[in-house]
Protein backbone atom coordinates (compact mmCIF):
# COMPACT_ATOMS: atom_id res chain seq x y z
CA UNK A 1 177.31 -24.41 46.93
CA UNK A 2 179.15 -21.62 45.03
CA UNK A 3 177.28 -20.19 41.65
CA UNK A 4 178.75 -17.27 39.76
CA UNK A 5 176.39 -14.05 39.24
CA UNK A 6 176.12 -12.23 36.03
CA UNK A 7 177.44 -8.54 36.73
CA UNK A 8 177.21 -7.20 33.98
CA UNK A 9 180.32 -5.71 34.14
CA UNK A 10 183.64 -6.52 32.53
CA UNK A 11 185.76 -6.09 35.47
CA UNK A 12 183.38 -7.61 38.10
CA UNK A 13 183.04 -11.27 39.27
CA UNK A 14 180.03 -12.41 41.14
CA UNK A 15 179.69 -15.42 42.97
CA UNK A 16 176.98 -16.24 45.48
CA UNK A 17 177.78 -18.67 48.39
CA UNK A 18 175.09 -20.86 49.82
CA UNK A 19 175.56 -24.28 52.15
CA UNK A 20 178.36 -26.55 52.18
CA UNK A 21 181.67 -25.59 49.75
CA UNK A 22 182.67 -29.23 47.89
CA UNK A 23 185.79 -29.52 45.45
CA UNK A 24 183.80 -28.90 42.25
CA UNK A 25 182.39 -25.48 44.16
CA UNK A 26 186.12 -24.31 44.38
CA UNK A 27 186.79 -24.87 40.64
CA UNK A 28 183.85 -22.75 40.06
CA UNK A 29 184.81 -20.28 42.05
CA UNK A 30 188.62 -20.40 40.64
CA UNK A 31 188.08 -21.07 37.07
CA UNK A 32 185.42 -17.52 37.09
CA UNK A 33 188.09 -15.81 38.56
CA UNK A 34 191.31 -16.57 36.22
CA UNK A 35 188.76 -16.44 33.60
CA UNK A 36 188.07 -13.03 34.54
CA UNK A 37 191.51 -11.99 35.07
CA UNK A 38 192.92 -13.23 32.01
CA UNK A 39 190.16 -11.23 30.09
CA UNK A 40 190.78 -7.95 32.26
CA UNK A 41 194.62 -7.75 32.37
CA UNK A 42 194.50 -9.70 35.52
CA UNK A 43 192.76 -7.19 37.95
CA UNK A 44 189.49 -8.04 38.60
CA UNK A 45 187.30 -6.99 41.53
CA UNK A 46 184.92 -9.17 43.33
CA UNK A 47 180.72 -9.49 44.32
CA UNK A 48 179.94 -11.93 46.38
CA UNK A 49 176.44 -13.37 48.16
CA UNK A 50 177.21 -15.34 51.03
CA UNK A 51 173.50 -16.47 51.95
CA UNK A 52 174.21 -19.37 54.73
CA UNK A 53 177.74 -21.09 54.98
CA UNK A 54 179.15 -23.12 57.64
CA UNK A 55 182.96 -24.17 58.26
CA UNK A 56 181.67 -27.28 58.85
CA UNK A 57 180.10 -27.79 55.66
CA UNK A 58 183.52 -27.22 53.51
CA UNK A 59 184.91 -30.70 52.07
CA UNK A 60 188.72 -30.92 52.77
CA UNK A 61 188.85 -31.65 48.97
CA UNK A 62 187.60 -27.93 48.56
CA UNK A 63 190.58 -27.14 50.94
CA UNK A 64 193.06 -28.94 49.03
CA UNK A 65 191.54 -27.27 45.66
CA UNK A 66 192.11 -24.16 47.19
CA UNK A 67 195.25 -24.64 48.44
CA UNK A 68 196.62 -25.87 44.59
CA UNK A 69 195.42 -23.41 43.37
CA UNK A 70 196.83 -20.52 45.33
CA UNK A 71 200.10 -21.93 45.25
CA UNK A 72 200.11 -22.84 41.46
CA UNK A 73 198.63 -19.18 40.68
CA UNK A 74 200.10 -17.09 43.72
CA UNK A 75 199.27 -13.77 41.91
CA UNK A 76 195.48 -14.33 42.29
CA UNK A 77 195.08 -12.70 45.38
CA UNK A 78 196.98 -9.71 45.05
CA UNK A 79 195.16 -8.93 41.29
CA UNK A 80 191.89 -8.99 43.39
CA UNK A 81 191.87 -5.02 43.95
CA UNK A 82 188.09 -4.59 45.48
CA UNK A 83 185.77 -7.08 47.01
CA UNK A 84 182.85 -6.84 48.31
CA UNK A 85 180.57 -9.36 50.70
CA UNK A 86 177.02 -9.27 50.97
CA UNK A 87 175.34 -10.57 53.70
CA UNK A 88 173.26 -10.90 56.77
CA UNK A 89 175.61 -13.06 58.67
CA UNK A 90 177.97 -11.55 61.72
CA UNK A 91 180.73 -13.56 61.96
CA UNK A 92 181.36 -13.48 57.95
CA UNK A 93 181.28 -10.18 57.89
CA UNK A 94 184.26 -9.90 60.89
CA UNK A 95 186.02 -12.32 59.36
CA UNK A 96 186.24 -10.68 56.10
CA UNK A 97 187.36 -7.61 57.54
CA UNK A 98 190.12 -9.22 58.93
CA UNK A 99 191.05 -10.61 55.49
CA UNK A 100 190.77 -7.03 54.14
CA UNK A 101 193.00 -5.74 57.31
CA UNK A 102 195.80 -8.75 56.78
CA UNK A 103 195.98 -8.43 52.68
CA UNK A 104 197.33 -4.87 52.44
CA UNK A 105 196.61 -4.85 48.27
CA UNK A 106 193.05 -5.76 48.97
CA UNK A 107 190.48 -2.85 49.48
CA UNK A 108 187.00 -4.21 50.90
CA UNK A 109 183.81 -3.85 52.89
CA UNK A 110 180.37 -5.59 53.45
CA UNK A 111 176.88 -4.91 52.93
CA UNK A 112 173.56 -6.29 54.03
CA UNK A 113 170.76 -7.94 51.80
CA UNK A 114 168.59 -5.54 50.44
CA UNK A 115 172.15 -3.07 49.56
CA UNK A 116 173.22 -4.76 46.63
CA UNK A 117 172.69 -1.53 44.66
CA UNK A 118 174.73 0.42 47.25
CA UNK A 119 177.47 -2.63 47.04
CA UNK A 120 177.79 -2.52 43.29
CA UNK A 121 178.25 1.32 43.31
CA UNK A 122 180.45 0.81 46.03
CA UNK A 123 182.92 -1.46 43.62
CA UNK A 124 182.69 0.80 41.22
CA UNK A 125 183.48 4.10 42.71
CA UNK A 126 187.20 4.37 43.59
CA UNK A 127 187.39 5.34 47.56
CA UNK A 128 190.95 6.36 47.63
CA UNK A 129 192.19 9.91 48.76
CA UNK A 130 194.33 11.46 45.85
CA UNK A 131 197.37 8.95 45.58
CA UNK A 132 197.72 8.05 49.81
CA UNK A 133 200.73 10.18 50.33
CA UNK A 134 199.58 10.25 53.60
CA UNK A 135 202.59 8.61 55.61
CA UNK A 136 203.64 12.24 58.50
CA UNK A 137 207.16 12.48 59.18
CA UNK A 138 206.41 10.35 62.63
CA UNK A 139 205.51 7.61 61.14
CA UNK A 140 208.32 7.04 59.03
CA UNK A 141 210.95 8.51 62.07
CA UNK A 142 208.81 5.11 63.81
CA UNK A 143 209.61 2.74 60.55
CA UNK A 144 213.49 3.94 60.82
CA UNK A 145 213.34 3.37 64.71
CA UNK A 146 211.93 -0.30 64.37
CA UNK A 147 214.57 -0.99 61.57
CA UNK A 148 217.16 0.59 63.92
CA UNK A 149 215.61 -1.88 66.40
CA UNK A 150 215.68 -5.27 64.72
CA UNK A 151 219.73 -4.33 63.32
CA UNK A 152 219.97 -3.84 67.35
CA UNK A 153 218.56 -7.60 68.03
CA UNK A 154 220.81 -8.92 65.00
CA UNK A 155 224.11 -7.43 66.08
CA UNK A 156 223.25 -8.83 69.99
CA UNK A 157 222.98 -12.65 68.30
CA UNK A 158 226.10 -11.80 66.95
CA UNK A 159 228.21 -9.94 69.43
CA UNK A 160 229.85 -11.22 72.40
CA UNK A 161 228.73 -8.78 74.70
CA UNK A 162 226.28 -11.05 76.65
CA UNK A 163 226.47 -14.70 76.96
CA UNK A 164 225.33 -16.99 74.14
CA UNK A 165 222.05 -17.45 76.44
CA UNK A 166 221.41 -13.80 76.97
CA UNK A 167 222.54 -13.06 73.54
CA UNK A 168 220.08 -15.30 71.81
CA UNK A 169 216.96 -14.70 74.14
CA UNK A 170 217.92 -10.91 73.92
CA UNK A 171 218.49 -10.58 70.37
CA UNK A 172 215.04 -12.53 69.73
CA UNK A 173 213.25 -10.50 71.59
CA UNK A 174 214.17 -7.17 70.70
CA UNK A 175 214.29 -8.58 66.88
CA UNK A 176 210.72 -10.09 67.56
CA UNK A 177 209.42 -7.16 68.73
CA UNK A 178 210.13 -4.73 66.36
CA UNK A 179 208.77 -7.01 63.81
CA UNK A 180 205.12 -7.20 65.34
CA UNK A 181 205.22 -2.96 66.65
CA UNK A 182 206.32 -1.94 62.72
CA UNK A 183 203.72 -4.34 60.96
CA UNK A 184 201.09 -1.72 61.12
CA UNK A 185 203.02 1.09 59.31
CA UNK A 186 204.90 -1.73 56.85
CA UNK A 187 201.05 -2.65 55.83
CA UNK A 188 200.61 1.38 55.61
CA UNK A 189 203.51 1.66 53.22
CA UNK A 190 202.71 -0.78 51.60
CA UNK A 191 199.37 -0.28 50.52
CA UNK A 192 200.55 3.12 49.52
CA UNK A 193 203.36 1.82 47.27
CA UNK A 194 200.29 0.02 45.58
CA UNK A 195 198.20 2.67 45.09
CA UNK A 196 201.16 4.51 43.89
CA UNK A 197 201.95 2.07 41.34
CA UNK A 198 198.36 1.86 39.59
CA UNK A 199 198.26 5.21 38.80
């Protein structure tokens, strides 16, 4: 079950999950949140409970709910600017880490029960160090490498230097690579470009 929480605060949602997540649970939890939006010039941060869930115990109606409405409303994610997750439960809290770590525009950490004070101060204060300008001179001589890298891996699938075989498994490769080593900074630049932006 998903219930919204009164904040008391205009640009807060709350929501508090407990058992199984159905389709009507996912409008609730959708509707609050472009409600909240539209009232607050879209960006909105987020409370939530999370008492007892279980993977399990999420209808694949709420699945396809979520899924319609992330792709008819695609901006929803990225106008959530702080969340925060309160509860007792490991695995929910790792998880949502990794959600924090994977969205670079989302900023995010979890409490325990019995720190919702600390949580809601925690929304409220703003974390960030000046405007981010911190990107050294390494790491962007590292972004300019990996691009150097993945032109490398292009130009092998097209020259004729190698076989078509060698060529293609080459050029992959090295093109592959780059990708997955240069994530890291990319997500860097990235978030600071955002933070940038808002002021």
């Amino acid at each position: 079950m998903i219930e919204t929480i009164d904040t008391f605060d205009a640009d807060i949602v709350g929501f508090r999950f407990d058992g199984g997540i159905n389709r009507s649970d996912m409008k609730v939890f959708y509707d609050a949140l472009e409600s909240k939006m539209a009232d607050n010039n879209k960006k909105v941060k987020v409370y939530a409970e999370v008492k007892s869930i279980s993977l399990g115990d999420v209808t694949w109606d709420a699945i396809k709910e979520e899924t319609r409405r992330l792709l008819d409303h695609p901006a929803i994610l990225p106008n959530i600017v702080k969340a925060v997750v309160v509860t007792d439960i490991p695995w929910v809290r790792s998880e949502f880490a990794v959600e924090c770590a994977l969205i670079p525009t989302l900023e995010g950490t979890s409490f325990s029960f019995g720190e919702e004070d600390k949580a809601f101060a925690w929304l409220r204060t703003d974390q960030r160090e000046g405007l981010r300008l911190d990107l050294t001179e390494s790491e962007m001589t590292q972004v300019a490498f990996y691009k150097s890298a993945a032109g490398f891996g292009l130009g092998l699938l097209a020259a004729s230097l190698l076989t078509r075989e060698q060529r293609r498994n080459l050029g992959l490769g090295v093109l592959l690579g780059s990708v997955l080593f240069s994530l890291p900074i990319s997500l860097k630049v990235l978030n600071n470009n955002r933070q940038l932006l808002e002021k």
